[in-house]
C-alpha atoms as a PDB file:
ATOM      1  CA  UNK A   1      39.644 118.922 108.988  1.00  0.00           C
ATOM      2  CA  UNK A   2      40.361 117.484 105.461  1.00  0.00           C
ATOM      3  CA  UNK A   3      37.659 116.800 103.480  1.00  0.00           C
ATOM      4  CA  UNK A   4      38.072 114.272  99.431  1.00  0.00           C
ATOM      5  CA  UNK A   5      35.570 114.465  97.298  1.00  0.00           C
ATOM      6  CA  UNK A   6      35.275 112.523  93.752  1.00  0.00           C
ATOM      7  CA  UNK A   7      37.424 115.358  92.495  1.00  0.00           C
ATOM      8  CA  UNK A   8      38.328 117.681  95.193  1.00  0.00           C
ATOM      9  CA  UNK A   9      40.573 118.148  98.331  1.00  0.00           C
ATOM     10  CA  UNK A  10      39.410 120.523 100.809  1.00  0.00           C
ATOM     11  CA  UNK A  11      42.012 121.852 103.937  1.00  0.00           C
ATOM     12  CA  UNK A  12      42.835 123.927 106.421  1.00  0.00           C
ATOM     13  CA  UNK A  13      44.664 126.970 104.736  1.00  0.00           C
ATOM     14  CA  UNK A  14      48.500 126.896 105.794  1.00  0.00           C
ATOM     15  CA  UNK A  15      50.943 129.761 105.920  1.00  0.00           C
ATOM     16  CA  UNK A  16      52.929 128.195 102.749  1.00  0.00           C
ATOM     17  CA  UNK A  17      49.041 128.965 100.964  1.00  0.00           C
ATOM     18  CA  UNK A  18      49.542 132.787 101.106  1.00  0.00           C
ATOM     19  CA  UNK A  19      50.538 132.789  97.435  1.00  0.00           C
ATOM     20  CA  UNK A  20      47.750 131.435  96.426  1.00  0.00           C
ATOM     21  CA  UNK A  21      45.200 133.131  98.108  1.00  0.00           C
ATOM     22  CA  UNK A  22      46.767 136.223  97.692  1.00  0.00           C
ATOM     23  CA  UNK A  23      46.677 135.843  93.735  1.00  0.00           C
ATOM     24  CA  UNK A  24      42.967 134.349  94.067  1.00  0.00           C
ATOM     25  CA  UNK A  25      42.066 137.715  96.545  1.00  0.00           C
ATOM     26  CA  UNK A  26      43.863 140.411  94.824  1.00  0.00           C
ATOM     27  CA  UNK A  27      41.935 139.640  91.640  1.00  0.00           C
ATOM     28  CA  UNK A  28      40.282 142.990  90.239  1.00  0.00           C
ATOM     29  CA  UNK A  29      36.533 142.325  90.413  1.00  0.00           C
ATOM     30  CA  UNK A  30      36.265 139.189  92.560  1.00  0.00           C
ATOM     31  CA  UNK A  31      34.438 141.109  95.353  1.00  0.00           C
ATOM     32  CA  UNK A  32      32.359 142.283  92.673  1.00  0.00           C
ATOM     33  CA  UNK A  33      28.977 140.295  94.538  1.00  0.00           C
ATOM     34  CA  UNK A  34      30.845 140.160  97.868  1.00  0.00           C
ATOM     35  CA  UNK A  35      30.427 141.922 101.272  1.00  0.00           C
ATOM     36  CA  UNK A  36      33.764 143.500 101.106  1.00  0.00           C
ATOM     37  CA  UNK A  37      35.736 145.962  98.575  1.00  0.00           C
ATOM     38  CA  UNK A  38      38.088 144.632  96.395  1.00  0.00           C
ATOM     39  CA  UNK A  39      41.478 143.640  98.491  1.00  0.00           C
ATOM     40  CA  UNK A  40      45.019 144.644  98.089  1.00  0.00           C
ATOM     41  CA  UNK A  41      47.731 142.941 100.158  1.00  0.00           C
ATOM     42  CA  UNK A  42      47.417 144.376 103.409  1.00  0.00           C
ATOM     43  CA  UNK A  43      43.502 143.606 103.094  1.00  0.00           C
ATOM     44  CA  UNK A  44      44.187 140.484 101.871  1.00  0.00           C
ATOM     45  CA  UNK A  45      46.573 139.403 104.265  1.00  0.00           C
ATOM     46  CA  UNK A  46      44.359 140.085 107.396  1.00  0.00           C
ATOM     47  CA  UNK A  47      41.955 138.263 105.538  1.00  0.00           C
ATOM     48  CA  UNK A  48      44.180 134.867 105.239  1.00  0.00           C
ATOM     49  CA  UNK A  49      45.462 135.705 108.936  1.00  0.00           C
ATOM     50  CA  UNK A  50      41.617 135.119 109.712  1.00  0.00           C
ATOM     51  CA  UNK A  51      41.078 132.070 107.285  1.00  0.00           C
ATOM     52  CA  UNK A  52      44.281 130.345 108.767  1.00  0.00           C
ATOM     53  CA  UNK A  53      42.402 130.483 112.408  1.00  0.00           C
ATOM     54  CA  UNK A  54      38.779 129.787 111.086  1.00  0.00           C
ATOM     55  CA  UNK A  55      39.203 125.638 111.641  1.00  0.00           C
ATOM     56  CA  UNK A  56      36.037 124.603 113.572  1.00  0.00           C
ATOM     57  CA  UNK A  57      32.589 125.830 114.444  1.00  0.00           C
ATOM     58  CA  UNK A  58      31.486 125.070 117.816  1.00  0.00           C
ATOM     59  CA  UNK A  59      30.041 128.590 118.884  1.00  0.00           C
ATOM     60  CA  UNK A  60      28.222 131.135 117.379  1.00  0.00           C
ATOM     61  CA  UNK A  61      30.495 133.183 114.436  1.00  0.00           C
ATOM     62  CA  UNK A  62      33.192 129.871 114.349  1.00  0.00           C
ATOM     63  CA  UNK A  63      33.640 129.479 110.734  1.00  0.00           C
ATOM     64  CA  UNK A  64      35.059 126.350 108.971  1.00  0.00           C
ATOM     65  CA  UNK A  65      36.879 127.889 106.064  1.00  0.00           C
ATOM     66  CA  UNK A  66      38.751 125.189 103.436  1.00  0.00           C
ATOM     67  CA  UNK A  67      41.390 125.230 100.627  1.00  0.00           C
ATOM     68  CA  UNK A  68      40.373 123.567  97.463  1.00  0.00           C
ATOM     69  CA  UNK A  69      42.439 121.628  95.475  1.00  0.00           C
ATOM     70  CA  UNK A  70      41.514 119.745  92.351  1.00  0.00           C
ATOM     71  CA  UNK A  71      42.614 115.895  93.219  1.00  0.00           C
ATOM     72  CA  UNK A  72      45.899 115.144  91.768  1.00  0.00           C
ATOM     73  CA  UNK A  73      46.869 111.608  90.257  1.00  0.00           C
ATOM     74  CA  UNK A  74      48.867 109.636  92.776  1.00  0.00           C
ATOM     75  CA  UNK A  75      47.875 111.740  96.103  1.00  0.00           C
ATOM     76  CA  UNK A  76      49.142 114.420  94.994  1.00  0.00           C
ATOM     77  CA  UNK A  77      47.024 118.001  95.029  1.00  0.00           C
ATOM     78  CA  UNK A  78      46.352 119.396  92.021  1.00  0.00           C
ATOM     79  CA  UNK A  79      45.313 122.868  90.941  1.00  0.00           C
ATOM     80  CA  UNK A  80      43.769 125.465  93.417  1.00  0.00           C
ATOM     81  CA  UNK A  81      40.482 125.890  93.230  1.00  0.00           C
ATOM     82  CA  UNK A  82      39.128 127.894  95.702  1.00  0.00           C
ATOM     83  CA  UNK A  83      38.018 128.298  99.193  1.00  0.00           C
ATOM     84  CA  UNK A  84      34.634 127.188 100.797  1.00  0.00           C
ATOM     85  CA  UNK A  85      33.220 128.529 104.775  1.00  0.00           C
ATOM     86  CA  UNK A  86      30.664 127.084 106.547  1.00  0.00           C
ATOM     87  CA  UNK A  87      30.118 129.727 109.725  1.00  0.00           C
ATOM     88  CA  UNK A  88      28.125 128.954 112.927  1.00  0.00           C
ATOM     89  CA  UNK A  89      25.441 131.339 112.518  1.00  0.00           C
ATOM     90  CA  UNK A  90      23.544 130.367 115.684  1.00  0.00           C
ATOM     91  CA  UNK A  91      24.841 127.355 118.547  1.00  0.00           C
ATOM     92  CA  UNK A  92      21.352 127.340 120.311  1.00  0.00           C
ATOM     93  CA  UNK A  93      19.039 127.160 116.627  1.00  0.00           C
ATOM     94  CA  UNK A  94      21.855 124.891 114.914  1.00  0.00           C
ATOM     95  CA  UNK A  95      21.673 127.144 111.834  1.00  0.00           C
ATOM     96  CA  UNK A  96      24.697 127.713 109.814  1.00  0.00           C
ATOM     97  CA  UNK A  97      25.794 129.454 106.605  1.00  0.00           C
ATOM     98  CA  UNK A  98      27.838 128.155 103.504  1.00  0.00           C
ATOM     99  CA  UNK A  99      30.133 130.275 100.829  1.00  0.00           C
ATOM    100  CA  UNK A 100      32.933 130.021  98.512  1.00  0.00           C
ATOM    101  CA  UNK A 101      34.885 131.744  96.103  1.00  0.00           C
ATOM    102  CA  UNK A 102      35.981 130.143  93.114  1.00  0.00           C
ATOM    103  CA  UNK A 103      39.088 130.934  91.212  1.00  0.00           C
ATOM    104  CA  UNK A 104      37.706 132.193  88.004  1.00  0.00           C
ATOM    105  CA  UNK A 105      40.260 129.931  85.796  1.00  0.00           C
ATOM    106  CA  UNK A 106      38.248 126.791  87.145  1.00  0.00           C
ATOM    107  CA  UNK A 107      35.227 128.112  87.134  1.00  0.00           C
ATOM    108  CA  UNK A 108      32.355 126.530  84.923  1.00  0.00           C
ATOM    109  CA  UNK A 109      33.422 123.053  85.895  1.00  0.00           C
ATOM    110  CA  UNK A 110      31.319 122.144  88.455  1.00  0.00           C
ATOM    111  CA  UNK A 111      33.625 122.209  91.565  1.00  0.00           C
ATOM    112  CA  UNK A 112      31.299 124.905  93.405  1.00  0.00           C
ATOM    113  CA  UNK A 113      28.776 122.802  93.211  1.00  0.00           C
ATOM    114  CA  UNK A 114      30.814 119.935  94.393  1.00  0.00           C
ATOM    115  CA  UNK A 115      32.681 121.757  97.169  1.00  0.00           C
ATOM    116  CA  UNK A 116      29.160 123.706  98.434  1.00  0.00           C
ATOM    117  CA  UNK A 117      28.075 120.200  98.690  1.00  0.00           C
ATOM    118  CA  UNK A 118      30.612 119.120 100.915  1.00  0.00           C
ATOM    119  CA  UNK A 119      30.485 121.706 102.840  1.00  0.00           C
ATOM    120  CA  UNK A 120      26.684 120.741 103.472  1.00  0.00           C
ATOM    121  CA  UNK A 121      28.233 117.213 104.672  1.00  0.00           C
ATOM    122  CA  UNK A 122      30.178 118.568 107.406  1.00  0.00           C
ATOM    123  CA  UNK A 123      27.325 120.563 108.532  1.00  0.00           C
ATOM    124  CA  UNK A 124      24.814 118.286 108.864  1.00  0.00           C
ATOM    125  CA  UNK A 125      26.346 115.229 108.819  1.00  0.00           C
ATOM    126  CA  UNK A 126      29.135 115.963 111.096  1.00  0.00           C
ATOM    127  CA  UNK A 127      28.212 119.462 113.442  1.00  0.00           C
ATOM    128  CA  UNK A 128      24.840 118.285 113.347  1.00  0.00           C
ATOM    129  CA  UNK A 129      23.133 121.606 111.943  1.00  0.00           C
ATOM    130  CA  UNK A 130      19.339 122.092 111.471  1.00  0.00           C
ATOM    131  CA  UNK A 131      19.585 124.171 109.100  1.00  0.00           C
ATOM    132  CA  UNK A 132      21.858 125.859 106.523  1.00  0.00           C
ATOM    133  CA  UNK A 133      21.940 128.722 104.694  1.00  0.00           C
ATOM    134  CA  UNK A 134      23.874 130.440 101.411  1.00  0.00           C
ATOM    135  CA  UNK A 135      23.249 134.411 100.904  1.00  0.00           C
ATOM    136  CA  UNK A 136      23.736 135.787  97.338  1.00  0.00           C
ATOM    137  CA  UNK A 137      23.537 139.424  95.795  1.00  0.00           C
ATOM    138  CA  UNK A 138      20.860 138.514  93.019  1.00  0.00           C
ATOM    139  CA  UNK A 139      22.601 139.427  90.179  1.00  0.00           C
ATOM    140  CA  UNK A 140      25.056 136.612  90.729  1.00  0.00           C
ATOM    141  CA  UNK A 141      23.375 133.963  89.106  1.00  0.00           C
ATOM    142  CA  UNK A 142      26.057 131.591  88.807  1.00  0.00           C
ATOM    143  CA  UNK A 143      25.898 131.509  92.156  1.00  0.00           C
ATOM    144  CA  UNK A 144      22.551 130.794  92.290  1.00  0.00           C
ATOM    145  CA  UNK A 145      22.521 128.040  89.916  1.00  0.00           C
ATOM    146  CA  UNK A 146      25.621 126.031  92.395  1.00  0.00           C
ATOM    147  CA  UNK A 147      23.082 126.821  95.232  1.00  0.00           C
ATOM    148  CA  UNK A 148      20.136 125.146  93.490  1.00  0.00           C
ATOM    149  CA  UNK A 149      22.670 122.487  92.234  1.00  0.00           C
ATOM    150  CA  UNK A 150      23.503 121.761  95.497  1.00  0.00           C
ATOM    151  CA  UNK A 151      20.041 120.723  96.353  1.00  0.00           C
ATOM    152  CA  UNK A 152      19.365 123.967  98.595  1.00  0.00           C
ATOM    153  CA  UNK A 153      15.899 125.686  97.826  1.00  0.00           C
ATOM    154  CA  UNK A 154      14.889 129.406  96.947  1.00  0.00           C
ATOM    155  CA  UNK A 155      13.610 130.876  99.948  1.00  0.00           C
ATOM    156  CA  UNK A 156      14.069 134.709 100.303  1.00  0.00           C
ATOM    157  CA  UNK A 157      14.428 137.348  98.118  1.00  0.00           C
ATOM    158  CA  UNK A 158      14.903 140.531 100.240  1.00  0.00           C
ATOM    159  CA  UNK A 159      14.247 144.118  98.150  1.00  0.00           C
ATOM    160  CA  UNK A 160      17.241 146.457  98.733  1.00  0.00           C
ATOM    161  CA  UNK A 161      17.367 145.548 101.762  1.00  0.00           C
ATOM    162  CA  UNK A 162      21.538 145.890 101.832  1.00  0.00           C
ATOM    163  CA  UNK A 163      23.690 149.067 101.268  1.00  0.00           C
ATOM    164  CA  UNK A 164      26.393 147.614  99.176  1.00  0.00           C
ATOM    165  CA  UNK A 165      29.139 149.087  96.803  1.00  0.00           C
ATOM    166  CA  UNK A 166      27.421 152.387  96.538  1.00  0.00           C
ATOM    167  CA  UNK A 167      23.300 151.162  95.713  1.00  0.00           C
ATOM    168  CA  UNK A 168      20.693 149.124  97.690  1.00  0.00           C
ATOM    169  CA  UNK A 169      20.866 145.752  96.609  1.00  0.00           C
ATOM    170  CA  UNK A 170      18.946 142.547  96.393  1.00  0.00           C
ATOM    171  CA  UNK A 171      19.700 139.642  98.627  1.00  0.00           C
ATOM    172  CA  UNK A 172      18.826 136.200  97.831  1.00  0.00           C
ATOM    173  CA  UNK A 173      18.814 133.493 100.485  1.00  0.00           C
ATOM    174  CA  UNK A 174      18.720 129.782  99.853  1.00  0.00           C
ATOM    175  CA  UNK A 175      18.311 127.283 102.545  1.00  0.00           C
ATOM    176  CA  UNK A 176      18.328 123.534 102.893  1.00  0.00           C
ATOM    177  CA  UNK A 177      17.335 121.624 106.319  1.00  0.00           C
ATOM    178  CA  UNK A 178      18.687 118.572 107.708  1.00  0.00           C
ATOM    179  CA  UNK A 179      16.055 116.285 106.870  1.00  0.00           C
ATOM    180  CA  UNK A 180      16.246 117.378 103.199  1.00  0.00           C
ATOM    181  CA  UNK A 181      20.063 117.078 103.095  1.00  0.00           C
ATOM    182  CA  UNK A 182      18.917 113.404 103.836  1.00  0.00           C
ATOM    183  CA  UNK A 183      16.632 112.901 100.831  1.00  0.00           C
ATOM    184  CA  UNK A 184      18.911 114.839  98.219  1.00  0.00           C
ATOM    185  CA  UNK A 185      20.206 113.085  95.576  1.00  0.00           C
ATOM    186  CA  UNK A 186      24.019 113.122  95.518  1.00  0.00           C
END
């Protein structure tokens, strides 16, 4: 699936990508508010290995998971931007769940916003979700602030409810349903 936005192109990651991710990956920190330590090649090789097979969601755990690519002039891709999932959370309750990871060089210019939203296309517009979710740590208020962007609502905050990185942490869930994907403002 390839996905254009005004500024963005999203794709299937291919095996000539593994530069790239592995740069983006590899970066000291980036797991920082992530579900996973920080990655060295091996890690971050199974990790693209997965990616390169996570191209549809039909059944429950399918993931959708998308290079980003600023939008070149003339068709051709421009500067990598990140990556952006949508997974299948449940087939039978048509509930899903979005992330990304921006690379922090392009962060601060609006393309999480922009990719989260597409993201939200696919999965309403196109699996025909109900509903669709984005879990944050809650210190990672940038993250928050793409969510709410992206026209999803506050819903949850969970109190150390997750053993992560050593401490109980917050979780912050944000959720958005079908019928108010259809009444948000692009």
């Amino acid at each position: 699936m390839r996905l254009e936005t005004d500024r963005l192109l999203l794709r299937p990651y291919v095996e000539t990508d593994w530069p790239t991710f592995s740069a983006l990956h590899q970066q000291p920190g980036l797991a920082r508010y992530l579900p996973w330590e920080d990655r060295d090649e091996d890690t971050a090789r199974e990790a693209f290995t997965k990616n390169l097979a996570r191209t549809g969601i039909d059944d429950d755990h399918d993931a959708l998971c998308l290079a980003a690519f600023g939008r070149g002039t003339d068709e051709f891709v421009g500067e990598f931007v990140g990556e952006f999932v949508l997974f299948m959370s449940s087939r039978d309750n048509r509930t899903g769940e979005t992330g990304y990871i921006i690379e922090p060089t392009a962060s601060g210019n609006g393309y999480a916003t922009e990719g989260c939203r597409a993201m939200l296309r696919v999965g309403f517009e196109q699996v025909g979700l109900h509903r669709v979710v984005g879990r944050i740590h809650a210190r990672n208020l940038a993250s928050a602030r793409v969510l709410e962007k992206s026209g999803m609502r506050r819903e949850a905050h969970f109190v150390r409810n997750e053993w992560l990185k050593g401490e109980w942490c917050d979780e912050v869930v944000y959720a958005m349903l079908a019928d108010e994907w259809v009444t948000t403002p692009t």
